[in-house]
C-alpha atoms as a PDB file:
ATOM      1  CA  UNK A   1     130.871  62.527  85.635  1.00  0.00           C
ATOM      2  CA  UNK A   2     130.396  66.053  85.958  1.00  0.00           C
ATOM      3  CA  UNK A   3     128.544  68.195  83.287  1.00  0.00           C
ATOM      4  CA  UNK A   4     131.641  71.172  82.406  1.00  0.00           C
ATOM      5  CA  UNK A   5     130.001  73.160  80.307  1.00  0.00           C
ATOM      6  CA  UNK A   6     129.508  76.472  81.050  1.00  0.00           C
ATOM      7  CA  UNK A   7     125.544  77.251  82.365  1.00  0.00           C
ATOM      8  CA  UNK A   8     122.992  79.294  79.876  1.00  0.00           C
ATOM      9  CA  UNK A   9     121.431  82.072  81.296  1.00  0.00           C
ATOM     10  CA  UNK A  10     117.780  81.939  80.285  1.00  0.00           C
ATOM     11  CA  UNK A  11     115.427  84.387  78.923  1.00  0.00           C
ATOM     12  CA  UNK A  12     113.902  85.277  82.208  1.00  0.00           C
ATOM     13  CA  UNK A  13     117.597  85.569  83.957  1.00  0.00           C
ATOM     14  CA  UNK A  14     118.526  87.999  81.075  1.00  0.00           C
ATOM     15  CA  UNK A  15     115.622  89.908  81.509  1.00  0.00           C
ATOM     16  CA  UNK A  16     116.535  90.508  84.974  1.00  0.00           C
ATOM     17  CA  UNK A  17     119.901  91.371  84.160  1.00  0.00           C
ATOM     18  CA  UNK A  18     118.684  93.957  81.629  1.00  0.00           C
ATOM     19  CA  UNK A  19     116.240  95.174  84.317  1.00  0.00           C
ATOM     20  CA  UNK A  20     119.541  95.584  86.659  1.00  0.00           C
ATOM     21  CA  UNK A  21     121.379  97.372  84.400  1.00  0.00           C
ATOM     22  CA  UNK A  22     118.734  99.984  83.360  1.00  0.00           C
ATOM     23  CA  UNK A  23     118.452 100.503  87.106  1.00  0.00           C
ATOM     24  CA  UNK A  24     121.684 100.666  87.586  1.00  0.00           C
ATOM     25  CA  UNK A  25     122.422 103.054  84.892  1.00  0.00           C
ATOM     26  CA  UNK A  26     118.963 105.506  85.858  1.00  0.00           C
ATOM     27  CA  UNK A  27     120.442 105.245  89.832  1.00  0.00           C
ATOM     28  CA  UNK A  28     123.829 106.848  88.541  1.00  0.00           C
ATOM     29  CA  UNK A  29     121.884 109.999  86.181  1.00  0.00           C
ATOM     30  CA  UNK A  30     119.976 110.237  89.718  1.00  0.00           C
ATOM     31  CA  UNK A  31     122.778 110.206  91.901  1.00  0.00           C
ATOM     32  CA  UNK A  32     124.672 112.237  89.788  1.00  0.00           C
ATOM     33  CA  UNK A  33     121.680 114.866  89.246  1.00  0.00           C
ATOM     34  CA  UNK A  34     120.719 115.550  92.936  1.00  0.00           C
ATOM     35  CA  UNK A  35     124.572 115.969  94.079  1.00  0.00           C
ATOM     36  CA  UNK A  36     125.546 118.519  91.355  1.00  0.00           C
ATOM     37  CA  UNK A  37     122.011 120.240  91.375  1.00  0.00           C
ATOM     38  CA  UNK A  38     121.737 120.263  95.181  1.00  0.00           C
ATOM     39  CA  UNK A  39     125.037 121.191  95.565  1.00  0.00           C
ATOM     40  CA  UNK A  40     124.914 123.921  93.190  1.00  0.00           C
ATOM     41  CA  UNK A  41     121.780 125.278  93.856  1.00  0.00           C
ATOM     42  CA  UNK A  42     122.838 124.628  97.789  1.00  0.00           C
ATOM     43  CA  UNK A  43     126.625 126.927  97.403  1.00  0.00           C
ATOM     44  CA  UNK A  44     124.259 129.888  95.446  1.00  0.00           C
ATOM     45  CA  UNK A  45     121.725 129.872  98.251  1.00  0.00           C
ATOM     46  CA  UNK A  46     123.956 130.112 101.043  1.00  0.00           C
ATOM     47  CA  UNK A  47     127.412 129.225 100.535  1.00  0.00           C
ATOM     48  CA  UNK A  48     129.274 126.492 101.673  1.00  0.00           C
ATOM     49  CA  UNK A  49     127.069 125.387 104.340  1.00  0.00           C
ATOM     50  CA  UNK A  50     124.284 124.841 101.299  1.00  0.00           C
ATOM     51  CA  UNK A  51     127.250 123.134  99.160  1.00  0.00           C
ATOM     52  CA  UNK A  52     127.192 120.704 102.382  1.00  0.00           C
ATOM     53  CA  UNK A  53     124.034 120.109 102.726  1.00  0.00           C
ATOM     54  CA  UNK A  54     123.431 119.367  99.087  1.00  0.00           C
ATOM     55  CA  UNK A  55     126.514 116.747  99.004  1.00  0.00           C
ATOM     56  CA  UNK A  56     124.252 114.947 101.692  1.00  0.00           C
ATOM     57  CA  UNK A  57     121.553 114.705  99.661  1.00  0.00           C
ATOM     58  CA  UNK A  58     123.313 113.198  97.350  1.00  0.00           C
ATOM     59  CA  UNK A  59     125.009 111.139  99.239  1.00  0.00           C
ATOM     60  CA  UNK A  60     121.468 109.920 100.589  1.00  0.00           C
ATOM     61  CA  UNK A  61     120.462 109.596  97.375  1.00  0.00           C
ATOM     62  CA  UNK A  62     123.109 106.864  96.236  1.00  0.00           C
ATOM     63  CA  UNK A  63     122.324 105.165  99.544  1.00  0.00           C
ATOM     64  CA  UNK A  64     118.720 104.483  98.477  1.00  0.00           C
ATOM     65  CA  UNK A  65     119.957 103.504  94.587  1.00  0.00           C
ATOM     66  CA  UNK A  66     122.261 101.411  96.243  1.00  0.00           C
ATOM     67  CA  UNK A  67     119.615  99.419  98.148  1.00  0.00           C
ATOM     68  CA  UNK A  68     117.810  99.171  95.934  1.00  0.00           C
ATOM     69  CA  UNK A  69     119.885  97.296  93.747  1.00  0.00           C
ATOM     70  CA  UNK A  70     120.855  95.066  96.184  1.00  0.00           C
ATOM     71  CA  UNK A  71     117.630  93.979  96.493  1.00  0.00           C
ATOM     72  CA  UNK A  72     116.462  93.918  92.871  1.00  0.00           C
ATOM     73  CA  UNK A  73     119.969  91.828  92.538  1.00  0.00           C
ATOM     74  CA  UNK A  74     119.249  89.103  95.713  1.00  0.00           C
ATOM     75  CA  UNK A  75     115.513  88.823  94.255  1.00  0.00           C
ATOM     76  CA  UNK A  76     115.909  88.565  91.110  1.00  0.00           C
ATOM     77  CA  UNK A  77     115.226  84.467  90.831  1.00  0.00           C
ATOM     78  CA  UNK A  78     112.066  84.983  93.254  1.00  0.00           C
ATOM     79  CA  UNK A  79     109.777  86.734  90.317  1.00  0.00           C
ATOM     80  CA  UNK A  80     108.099  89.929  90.025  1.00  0.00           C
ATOM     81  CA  UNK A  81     105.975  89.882  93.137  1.00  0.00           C
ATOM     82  CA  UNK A  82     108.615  89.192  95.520  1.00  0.00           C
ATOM     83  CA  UNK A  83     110.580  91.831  94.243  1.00  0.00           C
ATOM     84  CA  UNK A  84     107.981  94.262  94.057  1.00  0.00           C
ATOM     85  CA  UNK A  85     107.357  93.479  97.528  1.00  0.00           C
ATOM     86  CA  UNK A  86     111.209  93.479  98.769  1.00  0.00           C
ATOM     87  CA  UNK A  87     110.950  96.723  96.942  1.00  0.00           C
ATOM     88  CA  UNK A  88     108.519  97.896  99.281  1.00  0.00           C
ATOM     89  CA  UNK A  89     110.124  97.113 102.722  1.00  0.00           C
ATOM     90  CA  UNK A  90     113.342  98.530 101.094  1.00  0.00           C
ATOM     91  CA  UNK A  91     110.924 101.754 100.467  1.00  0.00           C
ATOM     92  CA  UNK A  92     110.529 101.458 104.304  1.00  0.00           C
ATOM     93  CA  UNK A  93     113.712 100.815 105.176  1.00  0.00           C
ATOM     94  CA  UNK A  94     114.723 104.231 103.203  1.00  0.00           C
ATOM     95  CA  UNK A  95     111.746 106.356 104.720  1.00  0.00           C
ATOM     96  CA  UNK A  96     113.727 105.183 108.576  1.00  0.00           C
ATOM     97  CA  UNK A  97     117.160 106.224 107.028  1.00  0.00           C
ATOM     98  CA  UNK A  98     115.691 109.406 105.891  1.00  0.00           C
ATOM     99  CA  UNK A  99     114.090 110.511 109.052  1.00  0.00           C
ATOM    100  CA  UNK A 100     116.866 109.286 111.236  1.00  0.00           C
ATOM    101  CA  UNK A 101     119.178 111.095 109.052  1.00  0.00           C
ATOM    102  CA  UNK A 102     117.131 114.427 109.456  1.00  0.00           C
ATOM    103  CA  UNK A 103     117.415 113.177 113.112  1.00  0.00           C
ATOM    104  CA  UNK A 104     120.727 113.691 113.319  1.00  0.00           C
ATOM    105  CA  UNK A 105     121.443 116.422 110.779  1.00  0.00           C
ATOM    106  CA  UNK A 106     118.467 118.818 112.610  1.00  0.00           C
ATOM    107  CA  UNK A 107     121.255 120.825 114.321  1.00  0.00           C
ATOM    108  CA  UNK A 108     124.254 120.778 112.181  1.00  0.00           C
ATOM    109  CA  UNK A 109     126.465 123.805 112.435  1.00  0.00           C
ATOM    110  CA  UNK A 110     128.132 122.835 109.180  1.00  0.00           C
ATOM    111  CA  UNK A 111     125.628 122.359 106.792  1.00  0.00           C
ATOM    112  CA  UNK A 112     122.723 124.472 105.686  1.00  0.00           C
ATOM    113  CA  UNK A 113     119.391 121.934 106.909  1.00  0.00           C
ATOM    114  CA  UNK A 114     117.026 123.617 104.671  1.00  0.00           C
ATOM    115  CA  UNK A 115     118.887 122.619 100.970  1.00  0.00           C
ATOM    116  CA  UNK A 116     119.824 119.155 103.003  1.00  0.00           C
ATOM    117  CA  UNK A 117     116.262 118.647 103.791  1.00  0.00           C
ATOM    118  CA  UNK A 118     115.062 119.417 100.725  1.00  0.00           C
ATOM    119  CA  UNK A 119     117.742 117.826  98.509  1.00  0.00           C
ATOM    120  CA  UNK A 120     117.100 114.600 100.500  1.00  0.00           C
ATOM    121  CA  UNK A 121     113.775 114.804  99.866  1.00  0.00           C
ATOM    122  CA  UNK A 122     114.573 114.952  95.835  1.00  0.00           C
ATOM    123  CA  UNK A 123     116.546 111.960  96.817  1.00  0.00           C
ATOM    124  CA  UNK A 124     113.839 109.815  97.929  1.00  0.00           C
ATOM    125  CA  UNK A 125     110.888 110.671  95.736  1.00  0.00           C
ATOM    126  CA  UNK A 126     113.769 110.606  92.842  1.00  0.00           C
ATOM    127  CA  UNK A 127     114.982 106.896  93.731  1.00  0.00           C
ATOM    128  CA  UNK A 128     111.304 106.298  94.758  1.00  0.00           C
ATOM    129  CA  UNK A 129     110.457 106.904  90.493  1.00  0.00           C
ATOM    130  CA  UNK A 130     113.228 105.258  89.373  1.00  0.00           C
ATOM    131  CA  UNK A 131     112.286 102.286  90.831  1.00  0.00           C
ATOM    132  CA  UNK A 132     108.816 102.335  90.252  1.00  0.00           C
ATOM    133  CA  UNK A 133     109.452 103.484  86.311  1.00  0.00           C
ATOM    134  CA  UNK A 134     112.090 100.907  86.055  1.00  0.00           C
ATOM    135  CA  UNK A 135     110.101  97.689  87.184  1.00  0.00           C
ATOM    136  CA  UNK A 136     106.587  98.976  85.792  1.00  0.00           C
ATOM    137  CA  UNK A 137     108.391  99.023  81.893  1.00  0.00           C
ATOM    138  CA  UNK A 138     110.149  95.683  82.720  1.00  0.00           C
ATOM    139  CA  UNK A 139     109.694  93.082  80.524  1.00  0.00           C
ATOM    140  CA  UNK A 140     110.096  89.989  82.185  1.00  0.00           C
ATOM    141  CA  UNK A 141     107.884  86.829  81.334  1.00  0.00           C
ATOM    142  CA  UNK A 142     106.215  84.907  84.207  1.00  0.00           C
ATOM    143  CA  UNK A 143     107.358  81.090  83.662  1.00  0.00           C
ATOM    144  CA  UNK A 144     110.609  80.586  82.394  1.00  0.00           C
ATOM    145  CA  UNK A 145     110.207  77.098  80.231  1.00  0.00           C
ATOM    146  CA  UNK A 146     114.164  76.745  80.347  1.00  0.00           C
ATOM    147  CA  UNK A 147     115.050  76.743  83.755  1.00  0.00           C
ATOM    148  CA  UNK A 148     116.149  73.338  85.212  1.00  0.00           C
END
């Protein structure tokens, strides 16, 4: 026979989950921060090339909230230390999107590179805190005595 009732989550999965959710909820007030303030400051500087340039950088900037929660969702049965560490690749893995996106964006007719460049740069030391801020006031215990 098969056991059919429905699964607990334990104290250390619902930590995680409240972890998520904070991060999910700081990634959006980032996200949402850098593409109005970029974009505003961006279309008073010059125009609509700055307007442009600041929508990347907020574009960017969801990118890097986005991995980020992908990775604090696929780790989050490994424990702290593999996420912190996941976190850290992933803080890799942004620093090559960032420069490959400056890459590419270097001679854009369209946008304005200096409010891109620097909006971007928001972006990453912005999703770069959030992270770090989120998981250092985590509170997630070590063992979990009710897993299975």
């Amino acid at each position: 026979m098969t056991d059919e009732s429905p699964r607990q989550e334990t104290s250390v999965q619902a930590a995680w989950t409240r972890v998520w959710r904070t991060m999910l909820v700081r990634g959006i007030i980032l996200v949402v921060a850098v593409a109005v303030l970029g974009m505003g400051i961006g279309y008073l500087v010059s125009g609509a090339e700055g307007l442009n340039g600041g929508a990347v950088g907020g574009g960017l900037a969801a990118v890097f909230i986005i991995i980020t929660l992908i990775i604090m969702y696929a780790g989050r049965n490994m424990g702290l230390t593999a996420i912190a560490g996941f976190l850290g690749i992933g803080f890799l893995f942004k620093a090559f999107i960032f420069m490959l996106v400056i890459w590419r964006l270097k001679d854009a007719a369209w946008l304005d590179g200096n409010v891109a460049f620097f909006t971007i740069v928001v972006a990453v030391i912005g999703s770069s805190l959030v992270e770090a801020l989120t998981v250092a006031k985590a509170r997630v215990p070590y063992v979990d005595p009710e897993a299975n």
